[in-house]
N, C-alpha and C. Protein backbone atom coordinates (compact mmCIF):
# COMPACT_ATOMS: atom_id res chain seq x y z
N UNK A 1 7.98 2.30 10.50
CA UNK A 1 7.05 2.48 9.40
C UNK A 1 7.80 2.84 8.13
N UNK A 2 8.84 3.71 8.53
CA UNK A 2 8.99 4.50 7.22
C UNK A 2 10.55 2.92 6.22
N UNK A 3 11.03 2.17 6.97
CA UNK A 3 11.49 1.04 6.59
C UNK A 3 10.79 -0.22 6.08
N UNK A 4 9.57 0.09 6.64
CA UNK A 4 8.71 -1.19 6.14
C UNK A 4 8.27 -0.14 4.52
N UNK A 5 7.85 0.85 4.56
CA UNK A 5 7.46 1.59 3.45
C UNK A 5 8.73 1.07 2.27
N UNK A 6 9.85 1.53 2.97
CA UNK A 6 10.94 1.44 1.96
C UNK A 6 10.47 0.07 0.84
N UNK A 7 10.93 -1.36 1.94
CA UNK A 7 10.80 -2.53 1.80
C UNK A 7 9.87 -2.72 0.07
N UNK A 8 8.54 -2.38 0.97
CA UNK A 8 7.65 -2.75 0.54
C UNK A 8 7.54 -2.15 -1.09
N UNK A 9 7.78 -0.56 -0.93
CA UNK A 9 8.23 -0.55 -2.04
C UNK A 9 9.26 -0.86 -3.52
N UNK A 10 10.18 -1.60 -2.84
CA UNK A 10 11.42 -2.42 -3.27
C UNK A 10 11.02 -3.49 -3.91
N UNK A 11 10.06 -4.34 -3.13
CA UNK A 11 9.29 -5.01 -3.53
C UNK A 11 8.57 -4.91 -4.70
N UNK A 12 8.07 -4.02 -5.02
CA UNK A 12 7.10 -3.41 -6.13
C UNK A 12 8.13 -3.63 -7.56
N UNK A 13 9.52 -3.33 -7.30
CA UNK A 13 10.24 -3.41 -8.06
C UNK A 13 11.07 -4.71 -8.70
N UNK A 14 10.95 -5.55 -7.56
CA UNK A 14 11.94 -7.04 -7.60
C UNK A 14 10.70 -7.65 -7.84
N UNK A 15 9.52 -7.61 -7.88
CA UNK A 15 8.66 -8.65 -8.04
C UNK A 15 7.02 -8.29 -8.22
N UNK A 16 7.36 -7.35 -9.12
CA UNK A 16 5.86 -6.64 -9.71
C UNK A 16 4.44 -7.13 -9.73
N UNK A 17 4.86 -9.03 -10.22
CA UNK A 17 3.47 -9.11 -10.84
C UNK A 17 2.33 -9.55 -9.43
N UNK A 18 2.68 -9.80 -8.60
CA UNK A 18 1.54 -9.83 -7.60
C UNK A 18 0.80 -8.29 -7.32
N UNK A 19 1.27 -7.11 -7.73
CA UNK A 19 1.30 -5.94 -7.36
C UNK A 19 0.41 -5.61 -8.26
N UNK A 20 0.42 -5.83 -9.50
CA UNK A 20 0.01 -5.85 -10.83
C UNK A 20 -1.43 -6.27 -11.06
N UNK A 21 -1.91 -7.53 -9.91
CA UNK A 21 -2.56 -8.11 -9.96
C UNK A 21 -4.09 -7.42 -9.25
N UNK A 22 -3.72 -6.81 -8.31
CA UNK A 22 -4.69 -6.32 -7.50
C UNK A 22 -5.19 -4.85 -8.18
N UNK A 23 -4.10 -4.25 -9.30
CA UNK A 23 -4.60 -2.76 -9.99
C UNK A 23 -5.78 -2.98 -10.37
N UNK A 24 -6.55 -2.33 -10.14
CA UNK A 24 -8.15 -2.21 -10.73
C UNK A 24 -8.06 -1.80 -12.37
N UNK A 25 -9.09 -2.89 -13.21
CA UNK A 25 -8.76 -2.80 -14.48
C UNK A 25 -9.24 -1.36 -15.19
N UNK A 26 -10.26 -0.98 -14.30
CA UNK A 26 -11.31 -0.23 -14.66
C UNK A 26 -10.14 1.61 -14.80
N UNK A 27 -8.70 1.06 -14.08
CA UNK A 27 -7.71 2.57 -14.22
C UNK A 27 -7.48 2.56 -15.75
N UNK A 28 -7.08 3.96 -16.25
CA UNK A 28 -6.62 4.44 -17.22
C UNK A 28 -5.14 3.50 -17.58
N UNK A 29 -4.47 2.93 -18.61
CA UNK A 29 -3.07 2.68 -18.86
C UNK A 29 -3.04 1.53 -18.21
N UNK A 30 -1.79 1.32 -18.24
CA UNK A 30 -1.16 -0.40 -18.06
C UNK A 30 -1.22 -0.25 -16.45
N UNK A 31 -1.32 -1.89 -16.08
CA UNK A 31 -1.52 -1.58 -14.42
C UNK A 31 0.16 -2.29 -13.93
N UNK A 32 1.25 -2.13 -14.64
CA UNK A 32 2.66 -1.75 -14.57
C UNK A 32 2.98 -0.91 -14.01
N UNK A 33 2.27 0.71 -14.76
CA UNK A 33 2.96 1.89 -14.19
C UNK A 33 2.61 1.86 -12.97
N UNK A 34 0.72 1.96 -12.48
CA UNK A 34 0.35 2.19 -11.09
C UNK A 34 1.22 0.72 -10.39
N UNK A 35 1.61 0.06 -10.26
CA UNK A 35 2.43 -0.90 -9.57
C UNK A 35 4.01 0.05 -9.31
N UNK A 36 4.52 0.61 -10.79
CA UNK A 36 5.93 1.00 -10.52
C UNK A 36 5.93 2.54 -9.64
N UNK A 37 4.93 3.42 -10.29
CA UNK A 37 4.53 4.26 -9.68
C UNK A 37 4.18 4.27 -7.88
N UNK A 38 3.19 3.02 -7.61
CA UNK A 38 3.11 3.14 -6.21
C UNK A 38 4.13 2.77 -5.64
N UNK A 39 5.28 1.68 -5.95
CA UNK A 39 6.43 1.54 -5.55
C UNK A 39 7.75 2.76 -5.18
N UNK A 40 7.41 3.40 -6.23
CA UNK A 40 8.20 4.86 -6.31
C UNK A 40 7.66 5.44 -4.68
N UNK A 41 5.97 5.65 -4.81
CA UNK A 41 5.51 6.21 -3.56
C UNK A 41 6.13 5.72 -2.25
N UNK A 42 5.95 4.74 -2.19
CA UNK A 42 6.10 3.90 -1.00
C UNK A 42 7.22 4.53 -0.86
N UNK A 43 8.37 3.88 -1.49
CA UNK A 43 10.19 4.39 -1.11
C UNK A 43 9.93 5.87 -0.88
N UNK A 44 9.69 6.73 -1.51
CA UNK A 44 9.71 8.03 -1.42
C UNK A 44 9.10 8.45 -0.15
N UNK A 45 8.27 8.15 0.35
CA UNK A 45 7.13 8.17 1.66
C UNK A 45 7.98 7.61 2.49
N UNK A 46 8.93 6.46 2.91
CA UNK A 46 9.81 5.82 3.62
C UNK A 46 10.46 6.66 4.01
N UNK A 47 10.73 6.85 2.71
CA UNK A 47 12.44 8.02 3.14
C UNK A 47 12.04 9.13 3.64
N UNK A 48 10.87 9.80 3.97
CA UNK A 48 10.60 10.86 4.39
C UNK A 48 10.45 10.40 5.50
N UNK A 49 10.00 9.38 5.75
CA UNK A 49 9.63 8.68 7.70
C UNK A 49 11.07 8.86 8.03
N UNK A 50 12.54 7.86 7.54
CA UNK A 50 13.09 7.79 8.24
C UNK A 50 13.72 9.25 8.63
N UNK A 51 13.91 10.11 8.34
CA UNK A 51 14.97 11.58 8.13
C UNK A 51 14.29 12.33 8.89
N UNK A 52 14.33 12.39 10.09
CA UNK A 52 14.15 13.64 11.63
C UNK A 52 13.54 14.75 10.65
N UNK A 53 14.45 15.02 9.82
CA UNK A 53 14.18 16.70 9.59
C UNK A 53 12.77 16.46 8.87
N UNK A 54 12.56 15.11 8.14
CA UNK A 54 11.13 15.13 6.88
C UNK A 54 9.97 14.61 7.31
N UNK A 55 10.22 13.99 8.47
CA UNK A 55 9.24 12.85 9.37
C UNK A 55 7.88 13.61 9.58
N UNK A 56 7.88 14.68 9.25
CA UNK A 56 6.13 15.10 9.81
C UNK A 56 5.60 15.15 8.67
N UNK A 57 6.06 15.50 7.70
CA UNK A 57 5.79 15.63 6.24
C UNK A 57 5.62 14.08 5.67
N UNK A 58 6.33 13.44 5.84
CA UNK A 58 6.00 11.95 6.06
C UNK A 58 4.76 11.13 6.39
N UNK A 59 5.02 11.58 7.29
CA UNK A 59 3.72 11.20 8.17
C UNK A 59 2.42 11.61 7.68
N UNK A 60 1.89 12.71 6.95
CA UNK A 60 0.84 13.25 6.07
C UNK A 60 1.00 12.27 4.87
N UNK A 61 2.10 12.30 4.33
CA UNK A 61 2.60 11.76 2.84
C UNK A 61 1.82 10.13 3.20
N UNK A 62 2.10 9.42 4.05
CA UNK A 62 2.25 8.18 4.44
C UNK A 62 0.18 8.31 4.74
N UNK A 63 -0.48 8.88 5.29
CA UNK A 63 -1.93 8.62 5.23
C UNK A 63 -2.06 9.05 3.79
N UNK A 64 -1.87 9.88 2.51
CA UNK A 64 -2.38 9.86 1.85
C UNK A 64 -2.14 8.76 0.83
N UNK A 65 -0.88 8.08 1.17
CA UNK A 65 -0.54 7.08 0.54
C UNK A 65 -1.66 5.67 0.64
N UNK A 66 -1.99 5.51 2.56
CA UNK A 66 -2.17 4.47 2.95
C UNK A 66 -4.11 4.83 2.17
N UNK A 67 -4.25 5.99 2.27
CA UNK A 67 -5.70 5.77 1.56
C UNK A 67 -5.85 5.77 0.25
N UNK A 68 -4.93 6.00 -0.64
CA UNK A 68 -4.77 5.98 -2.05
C UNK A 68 -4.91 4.75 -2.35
N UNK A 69 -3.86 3.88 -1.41
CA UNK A 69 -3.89 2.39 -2.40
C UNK A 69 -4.84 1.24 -1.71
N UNK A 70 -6.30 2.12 -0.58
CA UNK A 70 -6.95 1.20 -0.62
C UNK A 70 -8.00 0.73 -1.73
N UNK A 71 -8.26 1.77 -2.67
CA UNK A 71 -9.09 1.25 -3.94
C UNK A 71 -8.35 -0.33 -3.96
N UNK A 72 -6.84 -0.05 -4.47
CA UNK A 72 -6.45 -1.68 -4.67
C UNK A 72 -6.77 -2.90 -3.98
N UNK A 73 -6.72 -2.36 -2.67
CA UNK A 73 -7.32 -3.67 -1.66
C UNK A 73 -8.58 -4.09 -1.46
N UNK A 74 -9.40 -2.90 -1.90
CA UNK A 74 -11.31 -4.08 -2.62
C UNK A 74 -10.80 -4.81 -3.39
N UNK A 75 -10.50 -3.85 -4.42
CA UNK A 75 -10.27 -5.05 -6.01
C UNK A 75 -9.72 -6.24 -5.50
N UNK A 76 -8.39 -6.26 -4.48
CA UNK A 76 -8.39 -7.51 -4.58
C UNK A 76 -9.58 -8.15 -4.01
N UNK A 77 -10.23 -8.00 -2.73
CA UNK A 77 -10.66 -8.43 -1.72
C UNK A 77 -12.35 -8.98 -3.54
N UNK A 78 -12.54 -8.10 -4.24
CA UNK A 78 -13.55 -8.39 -5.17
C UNK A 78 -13.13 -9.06 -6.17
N UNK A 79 -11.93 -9.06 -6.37
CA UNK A 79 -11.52 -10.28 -7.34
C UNK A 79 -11.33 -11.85 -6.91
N UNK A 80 -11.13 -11.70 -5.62
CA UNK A 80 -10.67 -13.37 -4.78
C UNK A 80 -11.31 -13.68 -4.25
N UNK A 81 -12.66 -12.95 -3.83
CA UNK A 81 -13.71 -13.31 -2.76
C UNK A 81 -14.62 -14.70 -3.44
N UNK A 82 -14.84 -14.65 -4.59
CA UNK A 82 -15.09 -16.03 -5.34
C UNK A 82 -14.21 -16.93 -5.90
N UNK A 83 -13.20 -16.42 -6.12
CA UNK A 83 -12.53 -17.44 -6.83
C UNK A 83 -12.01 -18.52 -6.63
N UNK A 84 -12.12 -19.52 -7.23
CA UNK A 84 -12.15 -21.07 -6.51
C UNK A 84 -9.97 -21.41 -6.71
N UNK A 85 -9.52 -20.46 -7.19
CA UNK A 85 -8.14 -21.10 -7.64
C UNK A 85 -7.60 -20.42 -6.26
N UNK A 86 -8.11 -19.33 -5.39
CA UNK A 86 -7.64 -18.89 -4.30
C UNK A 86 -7.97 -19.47 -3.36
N UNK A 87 -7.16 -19.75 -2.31
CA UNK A 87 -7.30 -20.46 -0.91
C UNK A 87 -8.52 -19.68 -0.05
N UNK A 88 -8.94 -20.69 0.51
CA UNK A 88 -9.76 -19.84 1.66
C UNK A 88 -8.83 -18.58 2.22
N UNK A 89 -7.63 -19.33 3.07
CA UNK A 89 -6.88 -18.37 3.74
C UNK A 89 -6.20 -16.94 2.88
N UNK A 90 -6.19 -17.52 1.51
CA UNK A 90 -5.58 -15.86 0.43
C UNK A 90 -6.91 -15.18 0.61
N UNK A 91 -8.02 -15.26 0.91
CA UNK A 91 -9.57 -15.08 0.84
C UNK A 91 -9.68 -14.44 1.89
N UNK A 92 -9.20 -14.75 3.13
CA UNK A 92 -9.34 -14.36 4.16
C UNK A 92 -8.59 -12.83 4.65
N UNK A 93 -7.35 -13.48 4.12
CA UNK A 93 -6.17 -12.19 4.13
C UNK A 93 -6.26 -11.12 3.38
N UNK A 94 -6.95 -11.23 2.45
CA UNK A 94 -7.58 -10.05 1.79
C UNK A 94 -8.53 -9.63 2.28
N UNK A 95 -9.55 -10.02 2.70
CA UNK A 95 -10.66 -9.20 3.56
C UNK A 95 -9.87 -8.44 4.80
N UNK A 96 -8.96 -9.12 5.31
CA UNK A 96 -8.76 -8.58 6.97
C UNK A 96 -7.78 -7.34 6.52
N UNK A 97 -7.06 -7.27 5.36
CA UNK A 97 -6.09 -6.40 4.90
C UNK A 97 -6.84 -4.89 4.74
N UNK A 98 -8.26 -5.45 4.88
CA UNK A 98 -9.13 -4.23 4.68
C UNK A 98 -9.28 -3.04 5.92
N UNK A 99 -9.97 -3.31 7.03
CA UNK A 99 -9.69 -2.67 8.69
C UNK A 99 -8.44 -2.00 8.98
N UNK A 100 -7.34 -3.32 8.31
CA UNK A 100 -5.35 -2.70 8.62
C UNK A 100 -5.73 -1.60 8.53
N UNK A 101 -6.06 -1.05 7.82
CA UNK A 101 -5.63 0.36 6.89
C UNK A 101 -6.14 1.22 8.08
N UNK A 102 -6.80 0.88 8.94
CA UNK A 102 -7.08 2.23 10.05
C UNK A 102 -6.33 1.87 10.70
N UNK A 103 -5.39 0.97 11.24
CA UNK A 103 -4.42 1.05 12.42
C UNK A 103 -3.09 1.65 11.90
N UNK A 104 -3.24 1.74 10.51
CA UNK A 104 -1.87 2.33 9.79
C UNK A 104 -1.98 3.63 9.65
N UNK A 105 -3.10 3.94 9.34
CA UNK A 105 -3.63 5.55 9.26
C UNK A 105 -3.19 6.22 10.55
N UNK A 106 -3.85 5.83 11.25
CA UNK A 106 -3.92 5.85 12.86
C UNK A 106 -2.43 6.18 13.67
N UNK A 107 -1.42 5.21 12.89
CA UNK A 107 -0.31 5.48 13.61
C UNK A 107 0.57 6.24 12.84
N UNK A 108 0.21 6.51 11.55
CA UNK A 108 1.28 7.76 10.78
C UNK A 108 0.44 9.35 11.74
N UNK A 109 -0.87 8.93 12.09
CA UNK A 109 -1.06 10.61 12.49
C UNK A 109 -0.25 10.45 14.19
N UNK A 110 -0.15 9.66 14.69
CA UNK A 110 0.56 9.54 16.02
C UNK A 110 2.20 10.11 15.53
N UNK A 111 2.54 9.47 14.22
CA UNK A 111 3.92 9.94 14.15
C UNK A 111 3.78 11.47 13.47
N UNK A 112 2.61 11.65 12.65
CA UNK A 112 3.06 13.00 12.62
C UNK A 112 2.38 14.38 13.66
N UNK A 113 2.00 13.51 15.01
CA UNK A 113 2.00 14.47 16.23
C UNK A 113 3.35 14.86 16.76
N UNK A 114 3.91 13.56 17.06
CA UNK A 114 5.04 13.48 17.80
C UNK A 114 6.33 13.81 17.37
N UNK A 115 6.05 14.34 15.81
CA UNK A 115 6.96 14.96 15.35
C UNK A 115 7.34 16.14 14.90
């Protein structure tokens, strides 16, 4: 988990504007920062998964993360659910991206039992 966190947040950085895309317009400021900002999270939340000594702290860090940035995943799921320039299947993957979020929740509190 806490490597895919890294990743993902790395991501945020090498290739912003899909990230950019899903910020809800309706936030305060440019939807840059919340993209560079959640990227920051992510890595920062990673690095606490991977390190024995930070991993339980992590593991809290990592659900409040995973419920923070589901606002973003309506917006998308309400921005693409009509739109004719998106594929069925980008249509699809955004709805199902919705449920993820409890099997991810789910397994940061498993890691921060077991740790």
């Amino acid at each position: 988990m806490g490597v895919w966190l890294i990743g993902m947040g790395i991501l945020h950085f090498a290739a912003p504007k899909p990230f950019d895309t899903i910020v809800p317009e309706e936030l305060p400021g440019s939807r840059r920062f919340y993209t560079l900002a959640s990227g920051v999270a992510e890595v920062g939340v990673g690095s606490l998964l991977v390190v024995p000594a930070t991993r339980r702290l992590g593991a809290l860090a990592a659900i409040a993360l995973f419920v923070g940035v589901f606002p973003g995943n309506v917006n998308m799921v309400r921005m693409w659910f009509n739109d004719p320039s998106k594929s069925l299947v980008m249509r699809l993957i955004a709805i199902a991206r919705l449920p993820l979020q409890v099997p991810m929740i789910t397994q940061a509190l498993k890691v921060y039992r077991e740790s």
